[in-house]
N, C-alpha and C. Protein backbone atom coordinates (compact mmCIF):
# COMPACT_ATOMS: atom_id res chain seq x y z
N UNK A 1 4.84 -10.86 -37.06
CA UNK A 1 5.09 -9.95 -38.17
C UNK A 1 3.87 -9.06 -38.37
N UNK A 2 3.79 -7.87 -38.81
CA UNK A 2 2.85 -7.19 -39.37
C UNK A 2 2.37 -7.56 -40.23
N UNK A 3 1.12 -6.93 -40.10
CA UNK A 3 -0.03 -7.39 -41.32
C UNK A 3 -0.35 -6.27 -42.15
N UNK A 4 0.10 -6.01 -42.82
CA UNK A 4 -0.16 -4.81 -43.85
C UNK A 4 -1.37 -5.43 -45.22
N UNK A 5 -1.87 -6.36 -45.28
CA UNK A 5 -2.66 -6.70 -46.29
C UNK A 5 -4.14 -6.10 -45.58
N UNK A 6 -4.44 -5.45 -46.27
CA UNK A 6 -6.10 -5.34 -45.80
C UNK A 6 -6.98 -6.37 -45.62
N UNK A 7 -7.09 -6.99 -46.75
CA UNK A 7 -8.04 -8.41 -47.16
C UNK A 7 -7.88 -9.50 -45.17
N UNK A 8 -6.26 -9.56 -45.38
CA UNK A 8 -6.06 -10.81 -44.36
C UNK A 8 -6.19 -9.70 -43.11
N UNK A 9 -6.40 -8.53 -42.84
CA UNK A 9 -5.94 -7.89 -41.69
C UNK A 9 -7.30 -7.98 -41.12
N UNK A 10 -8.25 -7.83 -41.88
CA UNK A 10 -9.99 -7.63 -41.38
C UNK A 10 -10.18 -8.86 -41.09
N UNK A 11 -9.31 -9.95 -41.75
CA UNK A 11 -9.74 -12.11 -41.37
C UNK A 11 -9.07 -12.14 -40.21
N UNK A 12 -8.06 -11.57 -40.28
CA UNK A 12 -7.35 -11.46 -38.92
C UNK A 12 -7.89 -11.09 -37.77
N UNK A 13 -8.55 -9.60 -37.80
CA UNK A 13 -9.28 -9.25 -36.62
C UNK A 13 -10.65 -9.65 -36.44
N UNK A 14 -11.16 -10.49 -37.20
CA UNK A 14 -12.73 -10.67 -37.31
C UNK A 14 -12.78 -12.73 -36.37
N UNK A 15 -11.25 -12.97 -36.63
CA UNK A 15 -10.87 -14.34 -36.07
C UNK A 15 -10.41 -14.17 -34.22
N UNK A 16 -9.94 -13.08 -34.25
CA UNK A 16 -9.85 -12.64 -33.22
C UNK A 16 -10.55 -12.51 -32.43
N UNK A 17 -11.55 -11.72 -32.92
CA UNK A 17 -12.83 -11.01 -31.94
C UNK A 17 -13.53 -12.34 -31.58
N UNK A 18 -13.36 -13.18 -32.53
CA UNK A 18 -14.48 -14.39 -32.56
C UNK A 18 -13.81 -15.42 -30.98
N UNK A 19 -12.80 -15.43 -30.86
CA UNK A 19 -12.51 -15.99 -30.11
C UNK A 19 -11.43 -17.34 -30.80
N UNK A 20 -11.03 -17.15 -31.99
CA UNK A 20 -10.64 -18.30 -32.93
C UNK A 20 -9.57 -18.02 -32.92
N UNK A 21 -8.57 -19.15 -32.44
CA UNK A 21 -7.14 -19.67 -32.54
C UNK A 21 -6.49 -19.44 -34.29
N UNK A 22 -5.18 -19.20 -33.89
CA UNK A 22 -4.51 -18.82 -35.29
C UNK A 22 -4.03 -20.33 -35.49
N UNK A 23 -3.46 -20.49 -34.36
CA UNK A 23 -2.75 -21.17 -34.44
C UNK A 23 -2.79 -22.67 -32.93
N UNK A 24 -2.09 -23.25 -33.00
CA UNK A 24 -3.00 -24.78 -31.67
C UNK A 24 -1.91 -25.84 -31.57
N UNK A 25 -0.93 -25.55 -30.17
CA UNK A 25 -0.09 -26.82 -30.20
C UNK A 25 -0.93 -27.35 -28.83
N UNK A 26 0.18 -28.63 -29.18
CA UNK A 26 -0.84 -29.99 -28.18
C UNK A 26 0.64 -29.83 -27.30
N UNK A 27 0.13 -29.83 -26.33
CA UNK A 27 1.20 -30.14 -25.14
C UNK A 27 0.79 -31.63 -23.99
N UNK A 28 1.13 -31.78 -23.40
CA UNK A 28 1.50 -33.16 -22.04
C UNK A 28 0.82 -32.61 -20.73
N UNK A 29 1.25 -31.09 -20.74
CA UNK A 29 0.63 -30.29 -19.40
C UNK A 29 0.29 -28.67 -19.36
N UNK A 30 -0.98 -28.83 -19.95
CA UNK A 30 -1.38 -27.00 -20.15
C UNK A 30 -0.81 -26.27 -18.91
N UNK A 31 -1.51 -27.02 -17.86
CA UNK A 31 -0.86 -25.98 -16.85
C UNK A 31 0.04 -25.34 -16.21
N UNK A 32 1.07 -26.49 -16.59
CA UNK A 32 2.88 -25.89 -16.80
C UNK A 32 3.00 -24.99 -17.73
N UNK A 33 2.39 -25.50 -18.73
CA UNK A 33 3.16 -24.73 -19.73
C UNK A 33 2.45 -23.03 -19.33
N UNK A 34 1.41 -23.09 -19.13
CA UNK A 34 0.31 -21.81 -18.58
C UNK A 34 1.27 -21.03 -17.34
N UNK A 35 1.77 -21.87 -16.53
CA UNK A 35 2.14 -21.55 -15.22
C UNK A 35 3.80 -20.80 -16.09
N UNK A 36 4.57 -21.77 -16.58
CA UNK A 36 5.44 -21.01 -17.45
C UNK A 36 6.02 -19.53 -18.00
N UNK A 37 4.71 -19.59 -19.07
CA UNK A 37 4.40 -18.30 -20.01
C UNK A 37 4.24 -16.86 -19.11
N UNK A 38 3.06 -17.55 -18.26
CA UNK A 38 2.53 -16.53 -17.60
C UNK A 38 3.37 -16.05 -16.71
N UNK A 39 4.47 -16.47 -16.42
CA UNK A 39 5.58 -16.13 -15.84
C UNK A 39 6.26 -15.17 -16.02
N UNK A 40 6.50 -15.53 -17.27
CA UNK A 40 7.10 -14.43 -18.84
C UNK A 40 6.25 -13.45 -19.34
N UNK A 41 4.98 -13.16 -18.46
CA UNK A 41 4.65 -11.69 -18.92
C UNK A 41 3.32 -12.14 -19.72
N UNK A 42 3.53 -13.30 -20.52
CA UNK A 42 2.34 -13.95 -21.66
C UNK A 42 1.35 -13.08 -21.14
N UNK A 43 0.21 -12.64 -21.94
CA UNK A 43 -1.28 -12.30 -21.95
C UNK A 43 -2.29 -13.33 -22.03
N UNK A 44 -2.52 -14.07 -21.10
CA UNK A 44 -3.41 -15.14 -21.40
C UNK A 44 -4.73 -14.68 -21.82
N UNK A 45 -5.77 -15.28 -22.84
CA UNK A 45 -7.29 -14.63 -22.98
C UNK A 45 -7.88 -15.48 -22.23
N UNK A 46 -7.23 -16.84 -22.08
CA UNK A 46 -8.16 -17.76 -21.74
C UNK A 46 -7.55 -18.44 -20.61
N UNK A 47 -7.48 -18.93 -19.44
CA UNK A 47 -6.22 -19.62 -18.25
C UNK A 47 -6.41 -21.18 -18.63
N UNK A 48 -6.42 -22.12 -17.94
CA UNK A 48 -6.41 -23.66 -18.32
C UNK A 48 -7.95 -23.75 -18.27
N UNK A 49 -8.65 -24.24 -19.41
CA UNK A 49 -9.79 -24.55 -19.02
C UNK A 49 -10.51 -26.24 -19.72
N UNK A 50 -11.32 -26.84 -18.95
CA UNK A 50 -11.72 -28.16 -18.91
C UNK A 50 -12.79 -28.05 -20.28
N UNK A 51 -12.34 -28.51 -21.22
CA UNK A 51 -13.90 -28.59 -22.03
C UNK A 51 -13.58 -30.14 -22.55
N UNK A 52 -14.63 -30.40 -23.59
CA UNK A 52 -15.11 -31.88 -24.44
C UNK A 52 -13.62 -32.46 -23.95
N UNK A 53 -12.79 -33.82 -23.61
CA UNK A 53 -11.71 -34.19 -24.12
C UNK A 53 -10.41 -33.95 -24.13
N UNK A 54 -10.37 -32.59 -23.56
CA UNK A 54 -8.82 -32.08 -23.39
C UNK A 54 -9.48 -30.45 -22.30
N UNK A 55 -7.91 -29.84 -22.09
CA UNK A 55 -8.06 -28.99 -21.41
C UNK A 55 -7.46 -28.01 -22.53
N UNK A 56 -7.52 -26.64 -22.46
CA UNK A 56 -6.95 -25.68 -23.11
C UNK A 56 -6.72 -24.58 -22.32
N UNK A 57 -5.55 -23.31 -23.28
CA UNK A 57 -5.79 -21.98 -22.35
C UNK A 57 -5.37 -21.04 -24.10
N UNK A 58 -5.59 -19.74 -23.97
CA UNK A 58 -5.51 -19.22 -25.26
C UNK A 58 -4.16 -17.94 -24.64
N UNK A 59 -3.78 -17.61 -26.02
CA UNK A 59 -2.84 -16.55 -25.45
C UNK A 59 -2.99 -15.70 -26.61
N UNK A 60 -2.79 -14.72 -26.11
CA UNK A 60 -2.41 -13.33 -27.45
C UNK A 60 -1.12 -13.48 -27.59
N UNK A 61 -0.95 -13.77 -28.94
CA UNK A 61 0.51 -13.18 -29.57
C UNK A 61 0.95 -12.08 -29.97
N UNK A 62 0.75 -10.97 -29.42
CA UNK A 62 1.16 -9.70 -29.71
C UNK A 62 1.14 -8.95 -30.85
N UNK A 63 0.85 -10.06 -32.05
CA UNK A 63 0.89 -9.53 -33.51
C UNK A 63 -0.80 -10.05 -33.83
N UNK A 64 -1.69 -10.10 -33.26
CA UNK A 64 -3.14 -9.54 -33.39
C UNK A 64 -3.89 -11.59 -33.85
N UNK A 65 -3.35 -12.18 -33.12
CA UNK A 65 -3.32 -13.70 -33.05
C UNK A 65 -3.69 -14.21 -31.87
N UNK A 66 -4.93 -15.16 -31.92
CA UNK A 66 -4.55 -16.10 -30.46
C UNK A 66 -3.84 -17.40 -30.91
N UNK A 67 -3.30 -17.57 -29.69
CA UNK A 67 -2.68 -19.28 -29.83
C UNK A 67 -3.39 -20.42 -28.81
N UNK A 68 -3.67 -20.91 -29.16
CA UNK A 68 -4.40 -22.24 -28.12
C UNK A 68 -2.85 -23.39 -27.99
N UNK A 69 -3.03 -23.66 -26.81
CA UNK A 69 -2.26 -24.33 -26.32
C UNK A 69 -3.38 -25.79 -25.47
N UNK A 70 -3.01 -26.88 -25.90
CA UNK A 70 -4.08 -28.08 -25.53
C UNK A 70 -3.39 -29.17 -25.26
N UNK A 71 -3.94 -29.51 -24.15
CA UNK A 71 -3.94 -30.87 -23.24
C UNK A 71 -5.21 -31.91 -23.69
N UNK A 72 -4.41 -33.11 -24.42
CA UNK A 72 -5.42 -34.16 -24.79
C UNK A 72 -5.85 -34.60 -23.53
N UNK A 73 -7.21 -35.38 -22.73
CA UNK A 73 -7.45 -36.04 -22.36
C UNK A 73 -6.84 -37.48 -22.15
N UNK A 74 -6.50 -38.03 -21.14
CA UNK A 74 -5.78 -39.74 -21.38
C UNK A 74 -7.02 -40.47 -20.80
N UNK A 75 -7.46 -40.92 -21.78
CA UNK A 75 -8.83 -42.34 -21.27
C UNK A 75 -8.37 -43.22 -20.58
């Protein structure tokens, strides 16, 4: 949806720039789901990547949002 509020539009783009997720589902297999999306055109910012505990990849949502998508670690 559009963001027509000023206040949230500058939190919006200032979360953005930062590199900060709007939003963060946990998935079973980033890289399916990565391999998936990216199928469909998705804009990835970020592809599958290994950090602390889990793996992640980020995506632009078209309405001025990233989404993190994350793979827990299995000990």
């Amino acid at each position: 949806a559009l963001n027509d509020n000023p206040a949230a539009k500058a939190f919006q783009q200032a979360q953005f720039q930062q590199g900060q997720p709007a939003a963060m589902f946990f998935t079973d297999n980033v890289q399916a789901d990565y391999d998936r999306m990216k199928a469909r055109d998705a804009t990835f910012t970020m592809p599958p990547t290994d950090v602390t505990g889990s793996k992640i990849a980020r995506l632009n949502d078209t309405c001025g949002n990233l989404i993190q998508v994350t793979q827990l670690v299995q000990w």
